[in-house]
C-alpha atoms as a PDB file:
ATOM      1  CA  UNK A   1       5.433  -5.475  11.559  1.00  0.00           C
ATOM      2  CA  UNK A   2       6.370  -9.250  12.098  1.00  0.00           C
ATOM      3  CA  UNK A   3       9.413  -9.092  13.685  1.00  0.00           C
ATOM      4  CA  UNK A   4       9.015  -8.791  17.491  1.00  0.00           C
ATOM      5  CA  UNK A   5       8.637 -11.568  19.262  1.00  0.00           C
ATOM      6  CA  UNK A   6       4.904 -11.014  19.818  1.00  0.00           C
ATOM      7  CA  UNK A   7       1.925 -10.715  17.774  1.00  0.00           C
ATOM      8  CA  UNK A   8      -1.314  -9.273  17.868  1.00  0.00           C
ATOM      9  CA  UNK A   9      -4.224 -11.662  16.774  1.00  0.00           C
ATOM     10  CA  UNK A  10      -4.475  -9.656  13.669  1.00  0.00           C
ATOM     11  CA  UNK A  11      -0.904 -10.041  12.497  1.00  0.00           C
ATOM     12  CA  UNK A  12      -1.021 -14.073  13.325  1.00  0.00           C
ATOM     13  CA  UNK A  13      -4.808 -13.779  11.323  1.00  0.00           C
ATOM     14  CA  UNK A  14      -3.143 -12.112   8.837  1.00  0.00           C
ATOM     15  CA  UNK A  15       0.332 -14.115   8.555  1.00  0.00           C
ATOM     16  CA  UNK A  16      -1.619 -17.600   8.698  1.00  0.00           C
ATOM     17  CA  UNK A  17      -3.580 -15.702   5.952  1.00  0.00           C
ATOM     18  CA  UNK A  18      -0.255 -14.993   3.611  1.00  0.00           C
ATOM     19  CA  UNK A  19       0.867 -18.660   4.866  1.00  0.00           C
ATOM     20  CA  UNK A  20      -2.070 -20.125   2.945  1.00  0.00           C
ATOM     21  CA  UNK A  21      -1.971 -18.450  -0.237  1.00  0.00           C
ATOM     22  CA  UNK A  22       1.598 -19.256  -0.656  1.00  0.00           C
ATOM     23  CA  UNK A  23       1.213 -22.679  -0.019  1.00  0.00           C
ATOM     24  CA  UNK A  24      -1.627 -22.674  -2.538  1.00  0.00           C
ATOM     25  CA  UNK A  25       0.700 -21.403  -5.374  1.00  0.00           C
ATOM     26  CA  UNK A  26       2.231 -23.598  -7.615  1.00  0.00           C
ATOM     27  CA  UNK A  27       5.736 -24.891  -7.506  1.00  0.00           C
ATOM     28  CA  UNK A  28       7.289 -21.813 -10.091  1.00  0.00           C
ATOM     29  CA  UNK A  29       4.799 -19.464  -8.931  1.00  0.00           C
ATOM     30  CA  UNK A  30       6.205 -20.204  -5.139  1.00  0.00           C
ATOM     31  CA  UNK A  31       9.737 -20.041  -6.053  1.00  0.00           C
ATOM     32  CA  UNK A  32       9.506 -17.462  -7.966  1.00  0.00           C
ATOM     33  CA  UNK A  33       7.342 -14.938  -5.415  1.00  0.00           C
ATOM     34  CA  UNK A  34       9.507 -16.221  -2.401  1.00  0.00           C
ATOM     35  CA  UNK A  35      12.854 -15.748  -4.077  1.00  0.00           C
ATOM     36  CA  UNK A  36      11.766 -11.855  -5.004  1.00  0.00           C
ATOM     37  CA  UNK A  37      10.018 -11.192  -1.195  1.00  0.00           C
ATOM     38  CA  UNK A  38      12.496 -13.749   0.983  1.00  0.00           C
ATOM     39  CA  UNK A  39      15.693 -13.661  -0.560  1.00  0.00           C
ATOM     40  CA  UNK A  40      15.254 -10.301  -2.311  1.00  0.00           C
ATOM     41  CA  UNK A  41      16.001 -11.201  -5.759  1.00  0.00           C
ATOM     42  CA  UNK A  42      15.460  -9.274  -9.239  1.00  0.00           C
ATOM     43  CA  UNK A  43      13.184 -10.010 -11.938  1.00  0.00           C
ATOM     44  CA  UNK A  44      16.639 -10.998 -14.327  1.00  0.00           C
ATOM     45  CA  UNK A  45      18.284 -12.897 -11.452  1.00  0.00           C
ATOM     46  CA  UNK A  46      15.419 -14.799 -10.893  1.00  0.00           C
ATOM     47  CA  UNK A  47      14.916 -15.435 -14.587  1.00  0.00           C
ATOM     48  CA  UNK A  48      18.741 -16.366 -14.757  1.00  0.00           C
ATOM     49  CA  UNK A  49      18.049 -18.971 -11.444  1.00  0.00           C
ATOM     50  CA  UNK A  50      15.700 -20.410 -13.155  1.00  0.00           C
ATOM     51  CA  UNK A  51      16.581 -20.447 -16.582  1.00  0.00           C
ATOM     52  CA  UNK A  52      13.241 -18.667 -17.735  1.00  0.00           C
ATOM     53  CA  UNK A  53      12.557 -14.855 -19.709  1.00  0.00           C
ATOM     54  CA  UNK A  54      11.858 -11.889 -17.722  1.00  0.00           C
ATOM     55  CA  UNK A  55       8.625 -12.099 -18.953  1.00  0.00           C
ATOM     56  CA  UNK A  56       7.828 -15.192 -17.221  1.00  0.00           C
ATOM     57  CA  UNK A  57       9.415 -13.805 -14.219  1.00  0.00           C
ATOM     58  CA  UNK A  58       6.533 -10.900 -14.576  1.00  0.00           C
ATOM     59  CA  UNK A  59       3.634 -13.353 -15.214  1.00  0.00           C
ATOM     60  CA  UNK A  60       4.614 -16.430 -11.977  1.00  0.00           C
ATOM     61  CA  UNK A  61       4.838 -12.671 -10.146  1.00  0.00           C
ATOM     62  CA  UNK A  62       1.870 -11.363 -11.121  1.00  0.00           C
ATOM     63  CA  UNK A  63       0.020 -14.650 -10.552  1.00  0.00           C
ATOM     64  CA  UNK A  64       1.382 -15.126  -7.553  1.00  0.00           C
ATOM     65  CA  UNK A  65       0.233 -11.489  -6.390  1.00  0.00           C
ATOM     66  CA  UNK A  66      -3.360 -12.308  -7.426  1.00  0.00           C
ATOM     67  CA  UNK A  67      -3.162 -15.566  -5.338  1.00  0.00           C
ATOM     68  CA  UNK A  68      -2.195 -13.773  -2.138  1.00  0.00           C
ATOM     69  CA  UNK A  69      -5.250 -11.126  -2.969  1.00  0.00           C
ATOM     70  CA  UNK A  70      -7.520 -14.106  -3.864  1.00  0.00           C
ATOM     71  CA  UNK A  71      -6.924 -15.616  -0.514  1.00  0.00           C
ATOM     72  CA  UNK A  72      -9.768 -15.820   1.791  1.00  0.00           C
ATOM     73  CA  UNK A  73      -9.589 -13.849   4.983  1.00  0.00           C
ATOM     74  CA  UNK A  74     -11.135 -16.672   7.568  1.00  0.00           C
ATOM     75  CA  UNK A  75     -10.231 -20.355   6.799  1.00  0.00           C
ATOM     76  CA  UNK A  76     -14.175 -21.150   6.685  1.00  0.00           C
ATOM     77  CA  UNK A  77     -16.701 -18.609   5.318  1.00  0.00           C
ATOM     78  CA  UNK A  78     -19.933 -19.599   6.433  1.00  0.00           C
ATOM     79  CA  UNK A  79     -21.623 -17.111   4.445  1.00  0.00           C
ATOM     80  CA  UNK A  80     -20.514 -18.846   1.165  1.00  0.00           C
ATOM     81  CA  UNK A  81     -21.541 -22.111   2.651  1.00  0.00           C
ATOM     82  CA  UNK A  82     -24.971 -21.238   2.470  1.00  0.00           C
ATOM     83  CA  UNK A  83     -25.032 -20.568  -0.886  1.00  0.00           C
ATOM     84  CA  UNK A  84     -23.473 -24.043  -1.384  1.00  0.00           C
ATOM     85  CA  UNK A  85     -26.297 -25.907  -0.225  1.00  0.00           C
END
């Protein structure tokens, strides 16, 4: 999907999108979500790299998944801002 050399608006809506939540994780949760999706490493060698259980592995993962789904679609919701007021 992201690998020609052009985008559509809704890929570069959507990448700026994936952009923001990972550079809203925290520092494990970041390493830890880019070395499984970038560098396609497993649950054990990630734990091994970084000298944590598998179950930690599972629970920077699965916080890091909820991050990306948290993540706002639009940088500024003006709907929300109303209810700010």
């Amino acid at each position: 999907m992201f690998g020609g050399s052009t985008l559509s608006a809704d890929e570069r809506r959507r990448l700026r999108r994936y952009e923001r939540a990972v550079d809203r994780m925290m520092p494990m949760q970041r390493a830890i979500f880019l070395g499984h999706v970038v560098e396609d490493l497993t649950y054990r060698e990630l734990a091994d790299k970084h000298d944590i259980s598998i179950i930690e592995v599972e629970c920077h993962m699965w916080r890091a998944l909820v991050q990306v789904d948290d993540c706002p679609t639009e940088k500024n919701h003006s709907w929300w801002q109303f209810w700010r007021r």
